[in-house]
Protein backbone atom coordinates (compact mmCIF):
# COMPACT_ATOMS: atom_id res chain seq x y z
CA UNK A 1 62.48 -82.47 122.03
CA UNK A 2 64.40 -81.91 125.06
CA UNK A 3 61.47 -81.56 127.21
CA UNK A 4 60.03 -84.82 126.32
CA UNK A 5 63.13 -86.16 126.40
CA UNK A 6 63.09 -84.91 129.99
CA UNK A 7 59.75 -86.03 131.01
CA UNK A 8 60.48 -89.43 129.28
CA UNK A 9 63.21 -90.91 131.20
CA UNK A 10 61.70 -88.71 134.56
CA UNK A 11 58.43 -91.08 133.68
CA UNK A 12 60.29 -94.29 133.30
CA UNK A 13 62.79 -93.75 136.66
CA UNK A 14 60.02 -93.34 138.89
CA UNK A 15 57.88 -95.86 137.64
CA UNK A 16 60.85 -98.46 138.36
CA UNK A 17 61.58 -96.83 141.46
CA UNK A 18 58.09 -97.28 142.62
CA UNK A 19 57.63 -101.27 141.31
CA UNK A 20 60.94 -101.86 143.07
CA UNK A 21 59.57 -100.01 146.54
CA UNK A 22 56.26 -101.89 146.57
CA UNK A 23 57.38 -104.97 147.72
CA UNK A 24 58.65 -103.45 151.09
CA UNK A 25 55.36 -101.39 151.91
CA UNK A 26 53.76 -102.34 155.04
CA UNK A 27 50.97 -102.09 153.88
CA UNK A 28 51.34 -104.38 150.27
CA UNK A 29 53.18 -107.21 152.66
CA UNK A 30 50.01 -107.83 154.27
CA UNK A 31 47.45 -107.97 151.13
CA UNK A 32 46.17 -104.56 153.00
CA UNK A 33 45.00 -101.68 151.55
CA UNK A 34 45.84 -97.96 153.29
CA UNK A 35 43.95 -95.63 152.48
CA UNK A 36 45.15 -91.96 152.42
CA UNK A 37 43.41 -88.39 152.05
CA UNK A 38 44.64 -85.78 150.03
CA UNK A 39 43.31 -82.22 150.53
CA UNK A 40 44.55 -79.43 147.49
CA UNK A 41 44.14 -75.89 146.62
CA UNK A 42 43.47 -74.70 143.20
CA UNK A 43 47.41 -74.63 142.35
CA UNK A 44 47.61 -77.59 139.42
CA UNK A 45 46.97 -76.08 136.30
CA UNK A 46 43.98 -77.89 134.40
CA UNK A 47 43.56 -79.17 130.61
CA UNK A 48 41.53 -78.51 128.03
CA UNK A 49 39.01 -76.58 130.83
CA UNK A 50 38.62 -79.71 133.06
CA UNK A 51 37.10 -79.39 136.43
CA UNK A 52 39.16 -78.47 139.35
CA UNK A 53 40.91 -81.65 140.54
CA UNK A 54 40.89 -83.80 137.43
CA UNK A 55 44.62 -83.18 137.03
CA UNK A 56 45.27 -84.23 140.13
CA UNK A 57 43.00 -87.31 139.87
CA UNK A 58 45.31 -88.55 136.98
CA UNK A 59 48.25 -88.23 138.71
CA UNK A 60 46.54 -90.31 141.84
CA UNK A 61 45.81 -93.20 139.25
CA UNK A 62 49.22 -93.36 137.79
CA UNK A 63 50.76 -93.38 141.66
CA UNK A 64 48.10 -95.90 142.44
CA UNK A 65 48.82 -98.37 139.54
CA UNK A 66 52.27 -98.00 140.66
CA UNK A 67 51.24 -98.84 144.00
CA UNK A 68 48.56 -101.52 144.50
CA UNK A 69 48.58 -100.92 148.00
CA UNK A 70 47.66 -97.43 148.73
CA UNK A 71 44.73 -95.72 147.32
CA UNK A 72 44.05 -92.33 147.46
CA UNK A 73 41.21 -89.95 147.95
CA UNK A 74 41.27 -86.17 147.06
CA UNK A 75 39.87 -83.62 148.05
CA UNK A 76 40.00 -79.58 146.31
CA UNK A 77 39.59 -76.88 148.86
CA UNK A 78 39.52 -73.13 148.05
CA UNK A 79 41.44 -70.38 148.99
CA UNK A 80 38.76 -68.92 150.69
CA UNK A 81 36.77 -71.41 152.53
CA UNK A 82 39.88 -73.78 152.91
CA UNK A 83 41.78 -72.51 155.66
CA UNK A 84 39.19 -71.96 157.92
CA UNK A 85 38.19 -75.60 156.75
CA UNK A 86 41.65 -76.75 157.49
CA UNK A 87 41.84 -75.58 160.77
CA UNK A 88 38.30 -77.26 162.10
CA UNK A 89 39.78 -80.49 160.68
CA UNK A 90 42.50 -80.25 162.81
CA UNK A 91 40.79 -79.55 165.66
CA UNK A 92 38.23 -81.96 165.05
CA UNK A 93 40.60 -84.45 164.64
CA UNK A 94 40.01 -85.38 160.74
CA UNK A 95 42.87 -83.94 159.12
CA UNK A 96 43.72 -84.93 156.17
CA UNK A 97 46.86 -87.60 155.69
CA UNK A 98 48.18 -85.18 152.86
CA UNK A 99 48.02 -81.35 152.23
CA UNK A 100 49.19 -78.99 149.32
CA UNK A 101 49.58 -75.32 150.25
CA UNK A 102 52.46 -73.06 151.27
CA UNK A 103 54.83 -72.29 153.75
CA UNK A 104 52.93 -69.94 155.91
CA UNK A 105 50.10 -72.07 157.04
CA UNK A 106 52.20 -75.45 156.73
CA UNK A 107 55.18 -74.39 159.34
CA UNK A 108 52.88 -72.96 161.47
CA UNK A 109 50.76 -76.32 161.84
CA UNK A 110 54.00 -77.87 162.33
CA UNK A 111 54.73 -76.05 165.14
CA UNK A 112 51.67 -76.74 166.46
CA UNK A 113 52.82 -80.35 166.47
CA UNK A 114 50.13 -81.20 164.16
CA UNK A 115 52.77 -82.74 161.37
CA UNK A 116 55.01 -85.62 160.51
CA UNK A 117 58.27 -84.61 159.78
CA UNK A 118 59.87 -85.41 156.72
CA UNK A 119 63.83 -84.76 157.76
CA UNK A 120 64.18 -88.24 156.50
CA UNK A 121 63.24 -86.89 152.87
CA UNK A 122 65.65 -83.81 153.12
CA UNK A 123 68.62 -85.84 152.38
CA UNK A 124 72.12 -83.94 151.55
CA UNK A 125 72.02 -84.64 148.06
CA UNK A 126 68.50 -83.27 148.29
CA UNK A 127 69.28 -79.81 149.56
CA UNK A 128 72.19 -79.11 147.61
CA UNK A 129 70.19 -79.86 144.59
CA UNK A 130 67.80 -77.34 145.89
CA UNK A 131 71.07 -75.21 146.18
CA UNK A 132 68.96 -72.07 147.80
CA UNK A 133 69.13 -72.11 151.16
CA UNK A 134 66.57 -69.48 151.84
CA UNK A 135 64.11 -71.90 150.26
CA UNK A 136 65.53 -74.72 151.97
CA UNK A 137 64.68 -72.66 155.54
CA UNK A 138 61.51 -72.14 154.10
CA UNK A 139 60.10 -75.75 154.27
CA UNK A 140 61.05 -76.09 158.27
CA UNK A 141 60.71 -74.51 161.47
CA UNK A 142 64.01 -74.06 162.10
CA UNK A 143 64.04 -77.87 164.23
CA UNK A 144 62.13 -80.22 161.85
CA UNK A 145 61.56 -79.95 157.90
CA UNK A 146 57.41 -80.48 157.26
CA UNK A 147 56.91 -79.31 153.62
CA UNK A 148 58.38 -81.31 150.48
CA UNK A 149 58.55 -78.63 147.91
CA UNK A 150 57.59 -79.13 144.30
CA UNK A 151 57.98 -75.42 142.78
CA UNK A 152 58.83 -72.02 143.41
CA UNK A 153 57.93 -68.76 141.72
CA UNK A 154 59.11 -65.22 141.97
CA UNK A 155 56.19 -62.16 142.60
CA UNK A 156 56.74 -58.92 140.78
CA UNK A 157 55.77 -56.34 138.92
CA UNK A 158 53.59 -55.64 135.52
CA UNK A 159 52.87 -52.36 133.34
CA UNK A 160 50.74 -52.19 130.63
CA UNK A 161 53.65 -51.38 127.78
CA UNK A 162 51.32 -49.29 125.78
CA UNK A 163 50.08 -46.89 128.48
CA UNK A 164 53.69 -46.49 129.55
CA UNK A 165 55.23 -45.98 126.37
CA UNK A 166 52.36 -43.32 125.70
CA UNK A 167 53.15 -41.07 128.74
CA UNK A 168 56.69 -40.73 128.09
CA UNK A 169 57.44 -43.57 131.44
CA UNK A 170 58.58 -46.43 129.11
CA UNK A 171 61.90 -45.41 128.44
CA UNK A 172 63.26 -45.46 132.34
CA UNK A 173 62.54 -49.29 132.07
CA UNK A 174 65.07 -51.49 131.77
CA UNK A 175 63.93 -54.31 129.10
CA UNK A 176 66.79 -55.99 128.77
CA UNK A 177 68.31 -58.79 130.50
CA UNK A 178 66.44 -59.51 133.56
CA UNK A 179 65.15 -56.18 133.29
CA UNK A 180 66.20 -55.05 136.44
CA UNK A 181 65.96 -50.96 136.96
CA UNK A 182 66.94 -48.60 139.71
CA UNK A 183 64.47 -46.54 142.48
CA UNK A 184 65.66 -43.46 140.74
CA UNK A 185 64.23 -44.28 137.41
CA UNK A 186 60.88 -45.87 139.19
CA UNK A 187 60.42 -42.21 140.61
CA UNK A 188 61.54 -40.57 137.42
CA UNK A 189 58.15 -42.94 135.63
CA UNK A 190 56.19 -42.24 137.99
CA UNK A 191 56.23 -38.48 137.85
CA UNK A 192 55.35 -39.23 134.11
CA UNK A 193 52.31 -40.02 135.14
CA UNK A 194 50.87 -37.17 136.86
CA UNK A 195 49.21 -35.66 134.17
CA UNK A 196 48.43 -38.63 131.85
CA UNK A 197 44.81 -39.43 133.61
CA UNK A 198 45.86 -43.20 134.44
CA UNK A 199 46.61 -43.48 137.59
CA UNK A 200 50.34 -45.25 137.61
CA UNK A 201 50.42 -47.42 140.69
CA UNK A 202 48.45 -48.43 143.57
CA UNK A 203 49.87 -49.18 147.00
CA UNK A 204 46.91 -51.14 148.09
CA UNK A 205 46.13 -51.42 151.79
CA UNK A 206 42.47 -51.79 152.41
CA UNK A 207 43.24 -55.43 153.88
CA UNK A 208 46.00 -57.67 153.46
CA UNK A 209 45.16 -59.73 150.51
CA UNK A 210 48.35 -59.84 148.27
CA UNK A 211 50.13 -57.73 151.08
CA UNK A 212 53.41 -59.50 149.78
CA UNK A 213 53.81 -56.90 146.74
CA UNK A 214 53.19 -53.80 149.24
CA UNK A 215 56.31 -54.99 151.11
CA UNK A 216 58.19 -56.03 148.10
CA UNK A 217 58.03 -52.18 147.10
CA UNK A 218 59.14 -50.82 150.30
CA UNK A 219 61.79 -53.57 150.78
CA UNK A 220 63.58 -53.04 147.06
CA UNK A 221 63.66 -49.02 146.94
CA UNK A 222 66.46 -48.82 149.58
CA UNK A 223 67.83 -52.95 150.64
CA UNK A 224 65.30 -52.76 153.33
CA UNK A 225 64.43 -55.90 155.18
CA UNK A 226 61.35 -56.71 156.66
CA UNK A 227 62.91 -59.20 158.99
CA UNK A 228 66.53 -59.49 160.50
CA UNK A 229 69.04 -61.49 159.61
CA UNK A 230 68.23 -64.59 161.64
CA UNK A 231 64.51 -64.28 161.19
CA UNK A 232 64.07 -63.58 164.96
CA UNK A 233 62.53 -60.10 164.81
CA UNK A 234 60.81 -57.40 162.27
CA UNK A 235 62.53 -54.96 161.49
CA UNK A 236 61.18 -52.49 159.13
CA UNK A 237 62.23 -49.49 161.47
CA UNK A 238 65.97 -49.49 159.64
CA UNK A 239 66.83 -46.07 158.34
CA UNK A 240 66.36 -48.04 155.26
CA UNK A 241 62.70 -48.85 155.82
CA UNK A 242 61.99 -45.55 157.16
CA UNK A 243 62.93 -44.18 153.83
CA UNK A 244 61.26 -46.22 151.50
CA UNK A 245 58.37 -45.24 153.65
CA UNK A 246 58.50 -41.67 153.47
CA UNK A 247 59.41 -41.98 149.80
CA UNK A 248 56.13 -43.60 149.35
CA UNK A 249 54.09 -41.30 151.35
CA UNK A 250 55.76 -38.45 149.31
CA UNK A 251 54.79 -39.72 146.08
CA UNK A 252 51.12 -40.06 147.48
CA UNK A 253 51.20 -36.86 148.17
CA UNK A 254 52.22 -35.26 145.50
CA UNK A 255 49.89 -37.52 143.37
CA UNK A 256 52.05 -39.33 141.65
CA UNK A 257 50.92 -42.96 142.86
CA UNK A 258 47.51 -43.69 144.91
CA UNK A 259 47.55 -44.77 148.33
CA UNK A 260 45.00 -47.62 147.85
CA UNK A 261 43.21 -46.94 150.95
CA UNK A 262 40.02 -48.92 150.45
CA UNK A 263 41.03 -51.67 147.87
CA UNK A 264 43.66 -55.13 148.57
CA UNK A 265 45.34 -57.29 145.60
CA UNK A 266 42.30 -58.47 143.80
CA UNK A 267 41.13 -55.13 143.75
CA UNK A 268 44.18 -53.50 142.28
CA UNK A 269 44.21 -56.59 140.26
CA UNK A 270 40.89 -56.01 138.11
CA UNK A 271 42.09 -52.09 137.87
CA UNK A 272 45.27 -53.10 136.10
CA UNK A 273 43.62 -55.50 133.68
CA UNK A 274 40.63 -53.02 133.03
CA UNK A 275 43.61 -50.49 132.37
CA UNK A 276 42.70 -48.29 134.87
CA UNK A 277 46.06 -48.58 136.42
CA UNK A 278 49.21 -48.59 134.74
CA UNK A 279 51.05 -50.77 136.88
CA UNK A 280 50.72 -53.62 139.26
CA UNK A 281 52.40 -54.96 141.94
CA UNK A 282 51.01 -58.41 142.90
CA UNK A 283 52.11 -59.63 139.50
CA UNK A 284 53.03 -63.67 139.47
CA UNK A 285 52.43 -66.46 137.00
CA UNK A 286 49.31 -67.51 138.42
CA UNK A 287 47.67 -64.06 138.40
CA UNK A 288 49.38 -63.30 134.73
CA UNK A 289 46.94 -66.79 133.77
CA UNK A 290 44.13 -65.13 135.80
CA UNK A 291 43.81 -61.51 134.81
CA UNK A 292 45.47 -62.41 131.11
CA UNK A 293 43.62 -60.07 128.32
CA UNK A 294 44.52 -59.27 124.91
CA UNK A 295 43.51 -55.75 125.56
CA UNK A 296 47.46 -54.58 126.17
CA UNK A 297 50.58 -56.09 126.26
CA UNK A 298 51.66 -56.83 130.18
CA UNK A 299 55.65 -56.58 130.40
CA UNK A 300 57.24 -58.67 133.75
CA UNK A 301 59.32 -56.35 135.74
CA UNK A 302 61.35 -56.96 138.85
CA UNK A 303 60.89 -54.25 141.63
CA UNK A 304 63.27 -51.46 141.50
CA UNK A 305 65.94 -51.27 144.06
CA UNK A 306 68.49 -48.55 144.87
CA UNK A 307 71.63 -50.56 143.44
CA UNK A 308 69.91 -52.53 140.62
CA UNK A 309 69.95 -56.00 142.40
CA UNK A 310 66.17 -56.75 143.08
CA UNK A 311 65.14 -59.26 146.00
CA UNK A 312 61.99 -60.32 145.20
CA UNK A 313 59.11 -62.34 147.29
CA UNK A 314 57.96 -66.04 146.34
CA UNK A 315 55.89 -68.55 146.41
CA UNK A 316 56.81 -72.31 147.30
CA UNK A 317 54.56 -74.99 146.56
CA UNK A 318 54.69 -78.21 148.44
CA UNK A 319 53.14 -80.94 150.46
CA UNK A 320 52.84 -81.80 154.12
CA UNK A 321 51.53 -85.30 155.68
CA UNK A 322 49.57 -84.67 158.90
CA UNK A 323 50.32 -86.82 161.76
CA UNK A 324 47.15 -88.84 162.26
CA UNK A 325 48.76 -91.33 164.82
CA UNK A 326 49.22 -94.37 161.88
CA UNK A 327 52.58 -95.16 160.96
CA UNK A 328 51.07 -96.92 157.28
CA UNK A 329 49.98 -93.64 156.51
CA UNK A 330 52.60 -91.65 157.43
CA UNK A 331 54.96 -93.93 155.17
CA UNK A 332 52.17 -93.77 152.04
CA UNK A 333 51.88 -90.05 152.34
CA UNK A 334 55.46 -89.82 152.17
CA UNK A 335 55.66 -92.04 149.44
CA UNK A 336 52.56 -90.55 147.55
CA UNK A 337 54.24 -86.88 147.88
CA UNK A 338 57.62 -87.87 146.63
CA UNK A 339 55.87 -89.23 143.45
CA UNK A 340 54.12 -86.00 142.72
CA UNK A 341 57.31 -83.33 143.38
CA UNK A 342 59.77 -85.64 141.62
CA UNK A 343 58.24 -85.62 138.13
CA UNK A 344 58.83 -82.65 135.68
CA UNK A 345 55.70 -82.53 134.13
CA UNK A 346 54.03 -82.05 137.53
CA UNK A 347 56.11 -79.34 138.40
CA UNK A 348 55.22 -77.58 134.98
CA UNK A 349 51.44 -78.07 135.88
CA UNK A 350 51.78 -76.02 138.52
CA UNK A 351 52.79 -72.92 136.09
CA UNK A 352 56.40 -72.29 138.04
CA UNK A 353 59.49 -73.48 138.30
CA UNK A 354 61.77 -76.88 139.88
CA UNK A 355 63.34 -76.26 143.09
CA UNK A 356 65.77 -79.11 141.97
CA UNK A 357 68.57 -77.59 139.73
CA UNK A 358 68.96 -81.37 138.51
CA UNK A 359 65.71 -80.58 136.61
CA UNK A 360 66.91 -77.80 134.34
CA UNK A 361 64.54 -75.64 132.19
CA UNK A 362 61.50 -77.53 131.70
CA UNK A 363 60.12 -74.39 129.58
CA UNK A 364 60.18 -74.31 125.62
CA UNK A 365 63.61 -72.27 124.94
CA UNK A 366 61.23 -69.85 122.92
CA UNK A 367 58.83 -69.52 125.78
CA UNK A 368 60.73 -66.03 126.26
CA UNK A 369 58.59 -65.22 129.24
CA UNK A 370 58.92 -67.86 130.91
CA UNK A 371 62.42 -68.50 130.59
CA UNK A 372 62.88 -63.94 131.86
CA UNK A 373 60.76 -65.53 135.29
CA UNK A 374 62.84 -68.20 135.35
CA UNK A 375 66.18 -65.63 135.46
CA UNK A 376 64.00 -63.96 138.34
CA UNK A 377 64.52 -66.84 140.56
CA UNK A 378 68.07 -66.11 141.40
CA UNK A 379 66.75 -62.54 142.60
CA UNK A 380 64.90 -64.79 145.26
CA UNK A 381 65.52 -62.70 148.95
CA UNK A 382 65.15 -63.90 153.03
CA UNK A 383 62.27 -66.34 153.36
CA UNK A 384 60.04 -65.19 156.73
CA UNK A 385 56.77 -65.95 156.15
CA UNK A 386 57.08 -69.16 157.97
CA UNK A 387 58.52 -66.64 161.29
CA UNK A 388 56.36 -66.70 164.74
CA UNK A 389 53.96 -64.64 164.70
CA UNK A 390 53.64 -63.46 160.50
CA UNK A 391 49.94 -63.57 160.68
CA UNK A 392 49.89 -61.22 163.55
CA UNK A 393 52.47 -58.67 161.01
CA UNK A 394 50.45 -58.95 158.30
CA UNK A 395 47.72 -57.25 160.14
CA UNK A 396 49.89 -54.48 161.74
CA UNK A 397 51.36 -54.52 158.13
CA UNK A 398 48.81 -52.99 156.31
CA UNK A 399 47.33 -50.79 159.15
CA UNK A 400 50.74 -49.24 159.10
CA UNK A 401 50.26 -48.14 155.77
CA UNK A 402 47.28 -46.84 156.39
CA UNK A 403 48.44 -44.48 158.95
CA UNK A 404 51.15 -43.42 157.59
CA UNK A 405 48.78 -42.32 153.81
CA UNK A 406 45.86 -41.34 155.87
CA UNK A 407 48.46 -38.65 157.96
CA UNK A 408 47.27 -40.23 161.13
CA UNK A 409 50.47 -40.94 162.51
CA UNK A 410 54.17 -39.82 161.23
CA UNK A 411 55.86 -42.52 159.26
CA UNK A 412 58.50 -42.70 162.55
CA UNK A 413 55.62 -43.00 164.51
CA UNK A 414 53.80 -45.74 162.86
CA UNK A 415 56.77 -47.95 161.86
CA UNK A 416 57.99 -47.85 165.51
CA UNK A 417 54.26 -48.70 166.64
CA UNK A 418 54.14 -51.87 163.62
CA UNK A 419 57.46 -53.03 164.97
CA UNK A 420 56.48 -53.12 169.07
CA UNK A 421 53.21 -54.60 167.42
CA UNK A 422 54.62 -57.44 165.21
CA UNK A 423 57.08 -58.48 167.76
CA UNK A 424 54.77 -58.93 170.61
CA UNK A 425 53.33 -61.26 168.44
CA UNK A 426 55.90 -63.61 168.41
């Protein structure tokens, strides 16, 4: 009841809002129509089986009845023909007027001078409804703000409860609370493992698909960082990083996790849901939808650290308007975007959870998983994928890891080497 409650008086402000701005759009005042483009990955959730898009296509009538004069045309890309597609657009100079995607490509087209910004749209009252100013950082470039944010959600960890339990590893996790648990106990699991025939955990670095879990691990075990404080450097080659590091490379060799040297994400993915691994770490709500089976029961855990305190990776979702030289556009894409990230039920069909604290829970109080991700959000650490020169790291990141399991360099060696790398990149 409260959730329709909540979508019911989210439904009827914005339709007044939007019947009240009409009558001052450019584009209305002059019996014109403008016409914007709206480009989207797979992220909206889609019912009853419908085709990719078709959620999306509702929403675009509702806005669109609401606003007589701007009409909208979408598009659904992929995640792995669209940024390549992307890119040509820009450079053939059809960008779209609207784009949904994430921080990392979105900042960086920004910078490129390829965006709008929306600085108008981050308003005070805005951001400290946001209330997180890592995520806040994430949607600009440090100068300008170019991504309107609709949801975030926390990545983390999942073990199949019944292999764990059956090798003795369950009982050094933490399932209370927000289930946080310590680096000793994650070692103490592991070496439970040894012998049981399932391999526990993968660090997966055959390619850099899903690399955000491999430095998740590494980060948590000892408060490592991959980036400093102000987001100007990486800086992995802390004592703490170092150690994490040669923890890692310790447990690989004594077999108690698997260096991953030939698979990424997906990969370790279809293991963990075929139960041939124990554990994954490139868990999230969309890949818990994805690679759900009824096979074994998948418990959510945050990655261990060395005091208990977790700071986990995450996804933002939002929208950026491309500057395509007509003011009209700008203004409808603005408009168009703001309809979509202020309504509840849009941020539920995206499967995470508000960035505005004004929105509550929007879960079902006995959706119990749900409501432990939703806990995980306060665990959220430094935003830097939107940093000069990330995909450049991402590259080094996982060849690091490779030298360092394959005994081709020392872990000194190859952190220090990843570090000079990475930077020069920037």
């Amino acid at each position: 009841m409260k959730k329709i409650l909540i979508l019911a008086l989210a439904s009827l402000m914005f339709t007044s809002a939007f019947a009240l701005g009409g009558a001052d759009d450019a584009s209305s005042s002059t019996g014109n129509v403008t016409t914007i483009t709206f480009w989207a990955f797979p992220t909206f959730f889609q019912n009853n089986g419908a085709p990719a898009g078709s959620y999306e296509q509702e929403q675009i009538k509702k806005f669109e009845a609401a606003n007589p004069g701007i009409k909208v045309r979408l598009e659904t890309i992929d995640f792995t023909s669209g940024p390549d597609k992307i890119v040509a657009s820009i450079e053939g100079g059809t960008a779209p007027d609207v784009l949904f995607d994430a921080p990392g490509r979105i900042i960086d087209y920004g910078k490129q001078g390829k965006l709008a910004n929306l600085n108008d749209m981050f308003t005070t009252a805005f951001k400290n409804d946001i209330g997180n100013d890592a995520l806040v950082a994430a949607c600009s470039d440090g100068k300008n703000y170019y991504m309107y944010p609709i949801s975030a959600s926390p990545f983390y960890m999942g073990i199949n409860k019944e292999v764990w339990e059956k090798v003795g590893a369950l009982k050094y996790v933490n399932l209370e609370g927000d289930r946080t648990w310590t680096t000793e106990n994650f070692i103490k699991a592991m070496e439970c493992f040894k012998d049981a025939g399932v391999p526990a955990l993968s660090v997966y670095c055959g390619g850099q698909g899903g690399d955000q879990g491999t430095r998740a691990l590494v980060t948590n075990l000892y408060s490592a960082r991959i980036a400093n404080s102000t987001n100007s450097k990486y800086a992995i080659d802390s004592p703490e990083g170092v150690k994490a590091l040669k923890l890692l490379k310790s447990m690989v060799d004594q077999g108690l996790i698997d260096a991953g040297m030939d698979i990424a994400a997906a990969d370790e993915l279809q293991l963990f849901s075929q139960q041939k691994l124990a554990s994954t770490i490139c868990w999230g709500t969309s890949n818990a939808k994805n690679y759900a089976t009824k096979e074994f029961t998948a418990l959510s855990l945050p990655f261990p650290s060395d005091d208990g305190v977790p700071e986990l990776e995450y996804l933002v979702n939002g929208f950026c308007v491309f500057n395509n030289n007509d003011a009209k556009k700008i203004a409808a894409a603005k408009k168009f975007i703001q309809f979509l990230c202020d309504n509840p039920a849009n941020v539920i069909q995206t499967g995470a959870f508000p960035v505005r604290q004004s929105m509550g829970s929007l879960y079902s109080e006995n959706d119990a998983e749900m409501n432990l991700l939703a806990r995980f959000t306060k665990y959220y650490g430094p935003y830097y994928n939107t940093m000069d020169g990330f995909a450049n790291m991402r590259t080094e990141w996982w060849n690091m890891l490779q030298f360092i399991f394959s005994n081709k360099k020392t872990v000194e060696k190859a952190v220090a080497d990843y570090v000079k790398a990475s930077n020069s990149g920037m």
